[in-house]
C-alpha atoms as a PDB file:
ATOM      1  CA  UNK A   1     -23.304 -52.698 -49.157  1.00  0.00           C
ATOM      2  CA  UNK A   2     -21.374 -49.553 -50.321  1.00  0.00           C
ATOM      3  CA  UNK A   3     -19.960 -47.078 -48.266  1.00  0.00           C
ATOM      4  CA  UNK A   4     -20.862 -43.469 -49.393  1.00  0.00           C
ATOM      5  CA  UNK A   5     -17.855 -42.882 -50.893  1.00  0.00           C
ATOM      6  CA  UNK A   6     -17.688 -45.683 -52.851  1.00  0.00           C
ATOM      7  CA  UNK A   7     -20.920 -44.549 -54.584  1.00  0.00           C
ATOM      8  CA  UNK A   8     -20.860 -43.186 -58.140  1.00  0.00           C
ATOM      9  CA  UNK A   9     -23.990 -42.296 -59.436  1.00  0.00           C
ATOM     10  CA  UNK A  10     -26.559 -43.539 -61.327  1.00  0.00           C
ATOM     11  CA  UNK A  11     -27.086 -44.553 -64.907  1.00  0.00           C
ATOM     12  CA  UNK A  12     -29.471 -42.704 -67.035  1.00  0.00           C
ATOM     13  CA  UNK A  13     -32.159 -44.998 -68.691  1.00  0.00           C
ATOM     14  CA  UNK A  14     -34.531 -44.576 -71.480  1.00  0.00           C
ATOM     15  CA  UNK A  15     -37.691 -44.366 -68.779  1.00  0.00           C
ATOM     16  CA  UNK A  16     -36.007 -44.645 -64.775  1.00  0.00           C
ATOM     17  CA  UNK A  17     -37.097 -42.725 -61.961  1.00  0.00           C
ATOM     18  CA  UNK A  18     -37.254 -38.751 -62.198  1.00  0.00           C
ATOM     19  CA  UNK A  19     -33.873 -37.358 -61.770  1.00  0.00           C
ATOM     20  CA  UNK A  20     -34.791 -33.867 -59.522  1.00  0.00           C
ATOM     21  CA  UNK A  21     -37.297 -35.928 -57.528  1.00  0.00           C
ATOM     22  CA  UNK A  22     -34.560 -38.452 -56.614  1.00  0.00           C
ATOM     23  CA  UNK A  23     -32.102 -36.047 -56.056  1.00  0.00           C
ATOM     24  CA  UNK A  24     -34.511 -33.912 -53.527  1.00  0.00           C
ATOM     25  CA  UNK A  25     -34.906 -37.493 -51.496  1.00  0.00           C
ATOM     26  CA  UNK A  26     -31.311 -38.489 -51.419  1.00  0.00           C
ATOM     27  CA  UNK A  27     -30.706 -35.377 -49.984  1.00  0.00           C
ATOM     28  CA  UNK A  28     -33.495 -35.583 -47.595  1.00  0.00           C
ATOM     29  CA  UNK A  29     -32.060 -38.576 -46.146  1.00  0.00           C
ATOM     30  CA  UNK A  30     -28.350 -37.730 -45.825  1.00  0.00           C
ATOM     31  CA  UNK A  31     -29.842 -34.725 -43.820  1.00  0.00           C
ATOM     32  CA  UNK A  32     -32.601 -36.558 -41.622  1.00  0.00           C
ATOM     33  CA  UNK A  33     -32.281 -37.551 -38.514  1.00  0.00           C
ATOM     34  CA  UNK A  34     -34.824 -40.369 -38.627  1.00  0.00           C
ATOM     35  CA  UNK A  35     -35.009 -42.838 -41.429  1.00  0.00           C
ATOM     36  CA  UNK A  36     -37.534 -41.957 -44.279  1.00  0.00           C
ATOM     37  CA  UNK A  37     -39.295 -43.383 -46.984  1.00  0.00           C
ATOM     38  CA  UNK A  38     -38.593 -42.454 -50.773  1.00  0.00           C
ATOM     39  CA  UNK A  39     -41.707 -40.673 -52.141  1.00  0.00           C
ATOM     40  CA  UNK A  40     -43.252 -42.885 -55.333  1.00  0.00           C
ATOM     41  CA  UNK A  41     -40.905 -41.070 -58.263  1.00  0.00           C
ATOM     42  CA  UNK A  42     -42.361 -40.197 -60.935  1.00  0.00           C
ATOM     43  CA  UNK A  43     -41.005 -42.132 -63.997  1.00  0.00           C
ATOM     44  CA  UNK A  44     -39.993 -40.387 -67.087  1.00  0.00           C
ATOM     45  CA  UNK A  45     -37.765 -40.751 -70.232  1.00  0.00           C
ATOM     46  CA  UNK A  46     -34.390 -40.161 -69.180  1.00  0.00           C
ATOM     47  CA  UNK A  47     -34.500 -40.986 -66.052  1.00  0.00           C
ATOM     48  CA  UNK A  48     -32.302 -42.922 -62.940  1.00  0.00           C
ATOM     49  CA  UNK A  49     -32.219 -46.339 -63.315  1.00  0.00           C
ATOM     50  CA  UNK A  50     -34.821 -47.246 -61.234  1.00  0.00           C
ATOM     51  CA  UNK A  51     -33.108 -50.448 -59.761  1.00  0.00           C
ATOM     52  CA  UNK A  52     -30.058 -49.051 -58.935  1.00  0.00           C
ATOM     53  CA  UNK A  53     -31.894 -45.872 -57.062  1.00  0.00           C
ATOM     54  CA  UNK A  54     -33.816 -48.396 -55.015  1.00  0.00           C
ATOM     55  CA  UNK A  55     -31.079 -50.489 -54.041  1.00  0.00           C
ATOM     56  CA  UNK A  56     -28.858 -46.875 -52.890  1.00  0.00           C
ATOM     57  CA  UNK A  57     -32.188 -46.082 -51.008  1.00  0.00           C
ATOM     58  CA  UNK A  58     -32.151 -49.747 -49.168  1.00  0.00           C
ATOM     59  CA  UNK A  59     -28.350 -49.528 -48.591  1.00  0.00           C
ATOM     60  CA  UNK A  60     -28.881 -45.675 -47.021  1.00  0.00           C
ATOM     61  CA  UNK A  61     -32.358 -46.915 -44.848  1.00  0.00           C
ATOM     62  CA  UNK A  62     -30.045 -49.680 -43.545  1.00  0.00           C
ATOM     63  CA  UNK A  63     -27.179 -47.538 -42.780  1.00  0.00           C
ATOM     64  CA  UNK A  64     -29.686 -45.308 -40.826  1.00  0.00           C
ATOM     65  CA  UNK A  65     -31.340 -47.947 -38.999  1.00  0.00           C
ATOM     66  CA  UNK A  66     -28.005 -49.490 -37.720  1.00  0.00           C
ATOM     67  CA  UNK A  67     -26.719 -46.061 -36.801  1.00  0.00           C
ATOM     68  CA  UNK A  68     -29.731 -45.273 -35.020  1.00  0.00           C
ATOM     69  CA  UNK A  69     -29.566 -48.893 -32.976  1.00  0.00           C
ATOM     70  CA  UNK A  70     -25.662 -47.903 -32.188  1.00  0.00           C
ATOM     71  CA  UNK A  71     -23.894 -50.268 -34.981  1.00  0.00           C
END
């Protein structure tokens, strides 16, 4: 798992996940204090890799969870 400041981004492929929409969520879940669900992103040309955005959304859900149950 990668620690937030390990992470660098996503890459940008020919059709990924919407870029704003994943943006909004990532920043919806640094600020929550309970774990959330992405929303289903929209996919478009141009977009996050959709692989790597759900694997950052896993890793941040499990950081969340194991905060929330004192690890």
């Amino acid at each position: 798992m990668s620690k937030a400041s390990e992470f660098r981004g996503f890459d940008v492929a020919w059709r990924g996940y919407d870029r704003q929409q994943v943006d909004l969520c990532l920043k919806a879940l640094a600020e929550a204090d309970a774990p959330i669900g992405p929303p289903p992103f929209g996919v478009v040309r141009r977009g996050y890799d959709r692989r790597q955005v759900d694997a950052r959304i896993e890793e941040l859900l499990a950081d969340k969870a194991d905060k929330g149950a004192g690890g």
